[in-house]
C-alpha atoms as a PDB file:
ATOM      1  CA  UNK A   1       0.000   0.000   0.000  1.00  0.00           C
ATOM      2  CA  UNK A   2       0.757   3.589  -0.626  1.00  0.00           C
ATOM      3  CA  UNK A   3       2.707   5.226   2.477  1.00  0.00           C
ATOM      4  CA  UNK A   4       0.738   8.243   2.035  1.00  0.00           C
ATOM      5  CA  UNK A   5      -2.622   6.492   2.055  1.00  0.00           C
ATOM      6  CA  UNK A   6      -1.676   4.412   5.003  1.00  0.00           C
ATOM      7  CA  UNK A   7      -1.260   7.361   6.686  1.00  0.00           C
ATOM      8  CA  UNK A   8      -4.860   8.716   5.270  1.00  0.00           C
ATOM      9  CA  UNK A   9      -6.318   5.565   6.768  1.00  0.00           C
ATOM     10  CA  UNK A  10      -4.767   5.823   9.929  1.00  0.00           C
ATOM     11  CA  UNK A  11      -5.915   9.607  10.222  1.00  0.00           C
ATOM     12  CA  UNK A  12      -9.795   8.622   9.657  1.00  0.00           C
ATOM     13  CA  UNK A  13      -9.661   6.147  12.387  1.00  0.00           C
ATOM     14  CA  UNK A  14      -7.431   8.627  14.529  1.00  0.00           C
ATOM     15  CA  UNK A  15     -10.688  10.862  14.218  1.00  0.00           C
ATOM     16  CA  UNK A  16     -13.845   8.346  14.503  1.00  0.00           C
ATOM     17  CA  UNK A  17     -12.277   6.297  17.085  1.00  0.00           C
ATOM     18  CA  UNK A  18     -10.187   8.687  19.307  1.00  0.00           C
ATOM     19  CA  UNK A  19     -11.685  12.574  18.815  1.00  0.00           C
ATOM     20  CA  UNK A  20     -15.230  12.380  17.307  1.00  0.00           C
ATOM     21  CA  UNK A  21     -16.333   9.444  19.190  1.00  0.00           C
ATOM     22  CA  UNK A  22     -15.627  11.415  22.582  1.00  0.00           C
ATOM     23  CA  UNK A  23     -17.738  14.469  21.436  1.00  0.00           C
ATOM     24  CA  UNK A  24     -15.486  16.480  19.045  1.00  0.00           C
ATOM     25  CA  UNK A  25     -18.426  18.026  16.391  1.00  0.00           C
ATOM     26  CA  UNK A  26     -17.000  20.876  14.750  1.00  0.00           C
ATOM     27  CA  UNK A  27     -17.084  19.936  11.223  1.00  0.00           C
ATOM     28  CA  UNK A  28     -14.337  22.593  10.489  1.00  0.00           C
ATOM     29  CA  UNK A  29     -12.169  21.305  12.989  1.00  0.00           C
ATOM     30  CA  UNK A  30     -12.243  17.483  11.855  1.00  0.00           C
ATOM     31  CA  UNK A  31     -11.536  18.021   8.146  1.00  0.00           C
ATOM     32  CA  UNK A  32      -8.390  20.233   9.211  1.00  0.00           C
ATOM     33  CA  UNK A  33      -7.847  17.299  11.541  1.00  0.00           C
ATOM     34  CA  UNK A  34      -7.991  14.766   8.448  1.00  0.00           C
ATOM     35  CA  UNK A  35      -5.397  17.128   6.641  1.00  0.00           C
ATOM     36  CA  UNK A  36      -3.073  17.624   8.375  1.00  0.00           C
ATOM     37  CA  UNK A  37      -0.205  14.880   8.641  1.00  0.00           C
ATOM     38  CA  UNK A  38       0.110  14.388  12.181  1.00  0.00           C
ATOM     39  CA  UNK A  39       3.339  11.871  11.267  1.00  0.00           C
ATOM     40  CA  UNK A  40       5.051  14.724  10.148  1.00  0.00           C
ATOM     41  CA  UNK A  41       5.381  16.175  12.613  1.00  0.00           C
ATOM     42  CA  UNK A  42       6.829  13.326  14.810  1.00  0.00           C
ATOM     43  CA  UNK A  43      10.489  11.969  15.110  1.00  0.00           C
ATOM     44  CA  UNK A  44      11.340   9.054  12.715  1.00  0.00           C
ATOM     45  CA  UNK A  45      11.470   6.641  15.008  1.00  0.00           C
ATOM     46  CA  UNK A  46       7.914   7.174  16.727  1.00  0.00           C
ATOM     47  CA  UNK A  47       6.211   7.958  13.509  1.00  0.00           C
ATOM     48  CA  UNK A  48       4.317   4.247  13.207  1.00  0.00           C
ATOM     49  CA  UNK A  49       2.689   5.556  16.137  1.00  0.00           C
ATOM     50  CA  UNK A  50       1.870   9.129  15.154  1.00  0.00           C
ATOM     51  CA  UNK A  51      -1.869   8.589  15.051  1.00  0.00           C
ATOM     52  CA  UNK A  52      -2.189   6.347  18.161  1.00  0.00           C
ATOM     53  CA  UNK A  53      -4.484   7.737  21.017  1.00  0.00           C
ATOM     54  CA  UNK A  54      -1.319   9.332  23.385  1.00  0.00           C
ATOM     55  CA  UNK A  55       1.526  12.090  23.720  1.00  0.00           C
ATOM     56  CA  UNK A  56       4.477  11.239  22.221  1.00  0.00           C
ATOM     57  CA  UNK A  57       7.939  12.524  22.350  1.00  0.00           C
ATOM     58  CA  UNK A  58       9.336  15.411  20.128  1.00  0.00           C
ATOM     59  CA  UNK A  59      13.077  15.843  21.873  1.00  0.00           C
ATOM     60  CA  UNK A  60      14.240  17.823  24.945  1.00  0.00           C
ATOM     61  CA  UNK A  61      11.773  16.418  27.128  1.00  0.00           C
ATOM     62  CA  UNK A  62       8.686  17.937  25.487  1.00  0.00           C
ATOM     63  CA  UNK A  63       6.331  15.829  23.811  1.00  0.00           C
ATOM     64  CA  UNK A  64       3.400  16.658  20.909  1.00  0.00           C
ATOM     65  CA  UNK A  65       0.182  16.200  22.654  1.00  0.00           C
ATOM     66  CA  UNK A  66      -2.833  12.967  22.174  1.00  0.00           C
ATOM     67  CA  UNK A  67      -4.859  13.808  19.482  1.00  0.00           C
ATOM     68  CA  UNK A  68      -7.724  14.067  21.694  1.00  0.00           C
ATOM     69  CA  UNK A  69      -6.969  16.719  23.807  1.00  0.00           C
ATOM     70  CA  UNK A  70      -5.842  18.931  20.578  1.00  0.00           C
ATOM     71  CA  UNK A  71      -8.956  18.735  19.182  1.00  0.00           C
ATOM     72  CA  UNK A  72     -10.170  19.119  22.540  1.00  0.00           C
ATOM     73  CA  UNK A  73      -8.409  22.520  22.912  1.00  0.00           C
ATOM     74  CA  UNK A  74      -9.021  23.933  19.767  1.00  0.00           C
ATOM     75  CA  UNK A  75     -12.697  23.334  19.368  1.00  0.00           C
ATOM     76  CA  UNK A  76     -12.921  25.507  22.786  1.00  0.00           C
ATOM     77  CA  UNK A  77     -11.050  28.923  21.110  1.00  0.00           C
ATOM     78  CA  UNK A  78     -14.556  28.710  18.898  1.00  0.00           C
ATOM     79  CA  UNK A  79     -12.523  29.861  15.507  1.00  0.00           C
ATOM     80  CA  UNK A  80     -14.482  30.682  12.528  1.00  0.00           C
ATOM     81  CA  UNK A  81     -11.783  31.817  10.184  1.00  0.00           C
ATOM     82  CA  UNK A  82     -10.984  35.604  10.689  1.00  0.00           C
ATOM     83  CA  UNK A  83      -8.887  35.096  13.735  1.00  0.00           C
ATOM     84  CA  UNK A  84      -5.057  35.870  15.153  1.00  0.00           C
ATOM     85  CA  UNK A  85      -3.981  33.469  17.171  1.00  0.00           C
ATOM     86  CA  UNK A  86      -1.348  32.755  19.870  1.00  0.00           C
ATOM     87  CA  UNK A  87       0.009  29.558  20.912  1.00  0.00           C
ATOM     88  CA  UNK A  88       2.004  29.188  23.865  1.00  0.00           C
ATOM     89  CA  UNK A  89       4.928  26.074  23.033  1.00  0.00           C
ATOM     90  CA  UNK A  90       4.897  25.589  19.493  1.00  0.00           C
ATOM     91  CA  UNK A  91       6.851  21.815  20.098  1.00  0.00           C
ATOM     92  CA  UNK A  92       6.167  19.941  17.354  1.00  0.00           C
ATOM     93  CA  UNK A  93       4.492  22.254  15.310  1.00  0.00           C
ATOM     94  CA  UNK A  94       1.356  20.192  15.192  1.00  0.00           C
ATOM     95  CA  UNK A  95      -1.480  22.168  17.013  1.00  0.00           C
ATOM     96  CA  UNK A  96      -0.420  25.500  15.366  1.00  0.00           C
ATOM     97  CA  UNK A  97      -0.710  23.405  12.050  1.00  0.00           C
ATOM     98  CA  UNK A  98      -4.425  22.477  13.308  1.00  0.00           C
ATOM     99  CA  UNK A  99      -4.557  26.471  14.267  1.00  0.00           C
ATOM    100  CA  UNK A 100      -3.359  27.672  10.913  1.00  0.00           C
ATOM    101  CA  UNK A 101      -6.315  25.476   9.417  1.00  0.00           C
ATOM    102  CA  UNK A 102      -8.740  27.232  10.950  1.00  0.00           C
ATOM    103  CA  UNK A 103      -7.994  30.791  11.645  1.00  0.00           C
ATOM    104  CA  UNK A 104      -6.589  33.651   9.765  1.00  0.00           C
ATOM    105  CA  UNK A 105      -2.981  34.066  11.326  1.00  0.00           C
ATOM    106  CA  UNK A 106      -1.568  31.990  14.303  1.00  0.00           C
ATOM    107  CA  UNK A 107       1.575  33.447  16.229  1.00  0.00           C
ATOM    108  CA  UNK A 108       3.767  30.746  18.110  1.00  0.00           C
ATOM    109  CA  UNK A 109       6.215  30.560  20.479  1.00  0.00           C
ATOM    110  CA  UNK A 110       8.842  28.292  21.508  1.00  0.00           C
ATOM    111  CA  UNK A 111      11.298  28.194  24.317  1.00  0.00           C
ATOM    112  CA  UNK A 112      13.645  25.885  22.536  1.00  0.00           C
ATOM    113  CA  UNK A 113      15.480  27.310  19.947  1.00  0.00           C
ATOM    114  CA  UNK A 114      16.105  23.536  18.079  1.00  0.00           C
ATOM    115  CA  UNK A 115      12.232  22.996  18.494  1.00  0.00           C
ATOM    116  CA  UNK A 116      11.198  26.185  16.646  1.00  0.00           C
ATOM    117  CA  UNK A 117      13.302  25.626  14.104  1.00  0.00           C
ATOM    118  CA  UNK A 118      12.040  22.372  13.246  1.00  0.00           C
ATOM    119  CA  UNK A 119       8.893  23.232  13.348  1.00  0.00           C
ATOM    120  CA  UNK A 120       9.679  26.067  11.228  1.00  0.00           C
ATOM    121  CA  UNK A 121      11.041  23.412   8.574  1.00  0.00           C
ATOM    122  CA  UNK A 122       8.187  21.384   8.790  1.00  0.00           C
ATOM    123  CA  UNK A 123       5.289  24.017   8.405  1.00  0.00           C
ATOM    124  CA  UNK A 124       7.359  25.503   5.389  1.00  0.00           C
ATOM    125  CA  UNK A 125       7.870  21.609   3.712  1.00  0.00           C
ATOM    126  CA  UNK A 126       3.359  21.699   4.198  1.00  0.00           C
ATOM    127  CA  UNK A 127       3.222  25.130   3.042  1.00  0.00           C
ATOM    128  CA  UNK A 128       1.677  26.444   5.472  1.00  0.00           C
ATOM    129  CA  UNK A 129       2.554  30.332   5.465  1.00  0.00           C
ATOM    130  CA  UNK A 130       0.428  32.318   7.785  1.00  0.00           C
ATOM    131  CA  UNK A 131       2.319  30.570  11.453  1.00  0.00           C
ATOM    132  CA  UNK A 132       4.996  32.925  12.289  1.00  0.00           C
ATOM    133  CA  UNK A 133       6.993  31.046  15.203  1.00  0.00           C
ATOM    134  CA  UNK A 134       8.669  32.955  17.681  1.00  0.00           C
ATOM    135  CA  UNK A 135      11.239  31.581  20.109  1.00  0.00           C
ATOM    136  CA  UNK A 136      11.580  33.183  23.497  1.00  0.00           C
ATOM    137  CA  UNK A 137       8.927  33.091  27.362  1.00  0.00           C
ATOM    138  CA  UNK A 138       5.791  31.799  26.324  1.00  0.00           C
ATOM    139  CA  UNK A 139       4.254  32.976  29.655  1.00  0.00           C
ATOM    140  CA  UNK A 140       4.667  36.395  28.809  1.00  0.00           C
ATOM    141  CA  UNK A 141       3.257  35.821  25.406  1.00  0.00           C
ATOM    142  CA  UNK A 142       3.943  38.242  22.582  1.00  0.00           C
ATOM    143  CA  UNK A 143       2.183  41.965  24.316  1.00  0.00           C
ATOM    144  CA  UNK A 144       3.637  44.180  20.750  1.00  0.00           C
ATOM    145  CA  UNK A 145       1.207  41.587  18.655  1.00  0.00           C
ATOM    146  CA  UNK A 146      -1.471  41.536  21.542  1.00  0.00           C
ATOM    147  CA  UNK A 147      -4.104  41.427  21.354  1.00  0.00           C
ATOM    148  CA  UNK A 148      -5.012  38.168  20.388  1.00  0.00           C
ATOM    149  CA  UNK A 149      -8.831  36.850  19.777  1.00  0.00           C
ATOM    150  CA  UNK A 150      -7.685  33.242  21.642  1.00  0.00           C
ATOM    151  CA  UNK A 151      -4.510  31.775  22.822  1.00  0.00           C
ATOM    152  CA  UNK A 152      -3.596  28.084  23.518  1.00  0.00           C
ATOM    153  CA  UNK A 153      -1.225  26.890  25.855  1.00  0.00           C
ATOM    154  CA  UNK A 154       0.176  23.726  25.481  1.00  0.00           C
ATOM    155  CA  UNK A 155       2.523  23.511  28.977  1.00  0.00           C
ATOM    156  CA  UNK A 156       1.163  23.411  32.211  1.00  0.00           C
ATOM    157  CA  UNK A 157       1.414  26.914  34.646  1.00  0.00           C
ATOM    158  CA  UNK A 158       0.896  26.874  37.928  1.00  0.00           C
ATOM    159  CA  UNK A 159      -1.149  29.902  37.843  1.00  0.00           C
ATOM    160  CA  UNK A 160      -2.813  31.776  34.731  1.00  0.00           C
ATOM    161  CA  UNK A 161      -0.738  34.113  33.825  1.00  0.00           C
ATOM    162  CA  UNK A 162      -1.886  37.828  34.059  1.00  0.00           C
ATOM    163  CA  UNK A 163       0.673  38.562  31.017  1.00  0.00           C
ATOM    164  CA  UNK A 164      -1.885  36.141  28.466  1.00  0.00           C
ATOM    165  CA  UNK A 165      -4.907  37.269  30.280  1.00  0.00           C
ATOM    166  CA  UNK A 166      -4.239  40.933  29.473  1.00  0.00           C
ATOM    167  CA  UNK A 167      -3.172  40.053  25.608  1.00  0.00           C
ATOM    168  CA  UNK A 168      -6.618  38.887  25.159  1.00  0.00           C
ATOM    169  CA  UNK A 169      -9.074  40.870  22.931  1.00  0.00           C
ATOM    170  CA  UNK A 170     -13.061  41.453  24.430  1.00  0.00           C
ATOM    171  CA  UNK A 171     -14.964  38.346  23.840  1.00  0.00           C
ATOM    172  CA  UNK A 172     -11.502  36.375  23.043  1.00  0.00           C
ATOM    173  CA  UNK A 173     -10.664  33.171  24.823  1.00  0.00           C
ATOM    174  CA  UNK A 174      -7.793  31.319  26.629  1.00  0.00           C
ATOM    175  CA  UNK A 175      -6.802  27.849  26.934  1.00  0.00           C
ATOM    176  CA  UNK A 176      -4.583  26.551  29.513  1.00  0.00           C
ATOM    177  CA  UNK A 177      -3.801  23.750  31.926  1.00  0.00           C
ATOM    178  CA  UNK A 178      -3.189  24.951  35.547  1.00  0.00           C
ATOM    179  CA  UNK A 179      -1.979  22.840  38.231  1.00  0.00           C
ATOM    180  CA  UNK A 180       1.065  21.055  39.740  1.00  0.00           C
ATOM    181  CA  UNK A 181       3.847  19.314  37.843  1.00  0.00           C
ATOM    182  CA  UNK A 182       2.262  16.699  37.649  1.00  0.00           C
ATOM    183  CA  UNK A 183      -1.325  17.024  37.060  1.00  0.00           C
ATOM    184  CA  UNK A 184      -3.632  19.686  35.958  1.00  0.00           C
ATOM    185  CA  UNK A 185      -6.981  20.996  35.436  1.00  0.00           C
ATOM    186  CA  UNK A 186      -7.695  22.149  31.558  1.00  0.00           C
ATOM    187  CA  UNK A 187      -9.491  25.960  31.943  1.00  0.00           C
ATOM    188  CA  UNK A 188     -11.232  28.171  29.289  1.00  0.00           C
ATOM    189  CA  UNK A 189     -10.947  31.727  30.120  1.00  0.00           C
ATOM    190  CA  UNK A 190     -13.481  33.987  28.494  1.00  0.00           C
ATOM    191  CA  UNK A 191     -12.922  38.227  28.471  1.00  0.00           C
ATOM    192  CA  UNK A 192     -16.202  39.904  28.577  1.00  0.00           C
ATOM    193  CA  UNK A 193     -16.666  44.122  29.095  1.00  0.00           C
ATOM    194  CA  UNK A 194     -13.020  43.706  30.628  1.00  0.00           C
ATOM    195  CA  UNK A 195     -13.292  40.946  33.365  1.00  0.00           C
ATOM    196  CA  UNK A 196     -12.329  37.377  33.301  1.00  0.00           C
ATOM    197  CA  UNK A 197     -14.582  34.633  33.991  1.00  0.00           C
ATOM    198  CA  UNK A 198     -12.885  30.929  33.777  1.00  0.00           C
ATOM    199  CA  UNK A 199     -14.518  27.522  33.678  1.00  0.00           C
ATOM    200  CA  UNK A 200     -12.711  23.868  34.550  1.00  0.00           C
ATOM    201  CA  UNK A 201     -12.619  21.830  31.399  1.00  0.00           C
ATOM    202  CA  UNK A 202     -11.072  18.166  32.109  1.00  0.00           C
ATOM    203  CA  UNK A 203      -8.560  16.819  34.050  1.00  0.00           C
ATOM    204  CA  UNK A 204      -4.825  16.792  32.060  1.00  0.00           C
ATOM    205  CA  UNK A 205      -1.145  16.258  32.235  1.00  0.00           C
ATOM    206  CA  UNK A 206       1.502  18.305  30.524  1.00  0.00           C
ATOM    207  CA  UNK A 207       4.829  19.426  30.584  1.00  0.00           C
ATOM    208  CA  UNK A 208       5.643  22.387  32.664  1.00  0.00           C
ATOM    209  CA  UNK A 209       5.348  26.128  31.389  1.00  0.00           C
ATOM    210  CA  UNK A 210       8.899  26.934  32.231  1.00  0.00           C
ATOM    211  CA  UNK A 211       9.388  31.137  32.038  1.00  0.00           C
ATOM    212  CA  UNK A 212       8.775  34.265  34.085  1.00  0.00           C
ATOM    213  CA  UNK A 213       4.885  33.522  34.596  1.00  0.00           C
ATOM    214  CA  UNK A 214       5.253  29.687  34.782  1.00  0.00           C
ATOM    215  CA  UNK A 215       7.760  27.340  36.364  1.00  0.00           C
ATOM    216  CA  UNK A 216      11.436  28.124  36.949  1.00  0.00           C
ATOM    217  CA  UNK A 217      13.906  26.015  35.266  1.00  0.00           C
END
């Protein structure tokens, strides 16, 4: 068989099985889903498993997240095309690929200078032009391109940071897991006539949001 329809077949069950089966129903969101090559975006030696229903990892102990809880994230921002978006640890590349599918321009940012650059190479190799990635803190987020109409954060802070918060346009909405180390609670953050109102999501485990409004090193 065809590599590249394997990997078609493997991305249809990756979204019956694994996203729209557990109550994923944007229509938008699953055809970007069923685009975008999740197994290029993973390391060559974990890329039979690319579509299986877990993290796995990218290098420098950060991982690109289960399907699942991308969809998951990105169905909560609400996009509907016209949108500038932030993402907080660009990884892999992967969600801001998902991002770029579905709103107008996505800005990303990346701690690790190796990480950006490959996703850099790899969202240049899909031609996919409108994700500028940025490397530098994540949890102070990009304030001279704020604001933002959502952001996504794919590391786990220990608080929400008041940085993102404030980058936030009226009506836009954050994503972010807040917790320990070692476990977290997924929270949607709305801005409405200048206050903040949050809601708990699901239950999640990430890597650390290392920077000046997340973990230290």
């Amino acid at each position: 068989m065809d590599e590249e329809i394997h990997y078609q077949i493997l991305r249809q069950h990756m979204i019956e099985d694994q996203i729209a089966r557990r109550g994923i129903s944007d229509a938008a969101l699953l055809r970007v889903l069923g685009s975008v090559p999740r197994h290029a975006f993973v390391p060559p030696e974990y890329r039979r498993m690319a579509y299986t229903d877990g993290p796995l990892p990218i290098g420098l102990g950060q991982t690109i997240s289960q399907p699942y809880i991308v969809a998951l994230m990105t169905q909560l921002l609400q996009l509907r095309g016209g949108e500038t978006v932030l993402e907080v640890g660009t990884g892999s590349g992967y969600q801001a690929a998902i991002l770029a599918g579905l709103a107008a321009q996505v800005h990303s940012i990346e701690r690790h200078p190796g990480l950006a650059q490959a996703a850099r190479r790899v969202l240049q190799e899909l031609k996919i032009d409108h994700v500028t990635v940025h490397t530098g803190d994540g949890s102070l987020g990009l304030p001279e391109l704020a604001p933002f109409d959502g952001i996504l954060v794919t590391a786990a802070a220990p608080h929400t940071p008041q940085a993102l918060l404030q980058q936030l346009k009226e009506g836009g909405r954050l994503v972010i897991p807040v917790g320990s180390r070692f476990g977290q609670n997924l929270e949607l953050w709305t801005r409405q006539e200048g206050r903040f109102e949050s809601e708990l999501i699901a239950p999640v485990a990430f890597v650390p949001l290392i920077g000046a409004e997340g973990w230290g090193e």
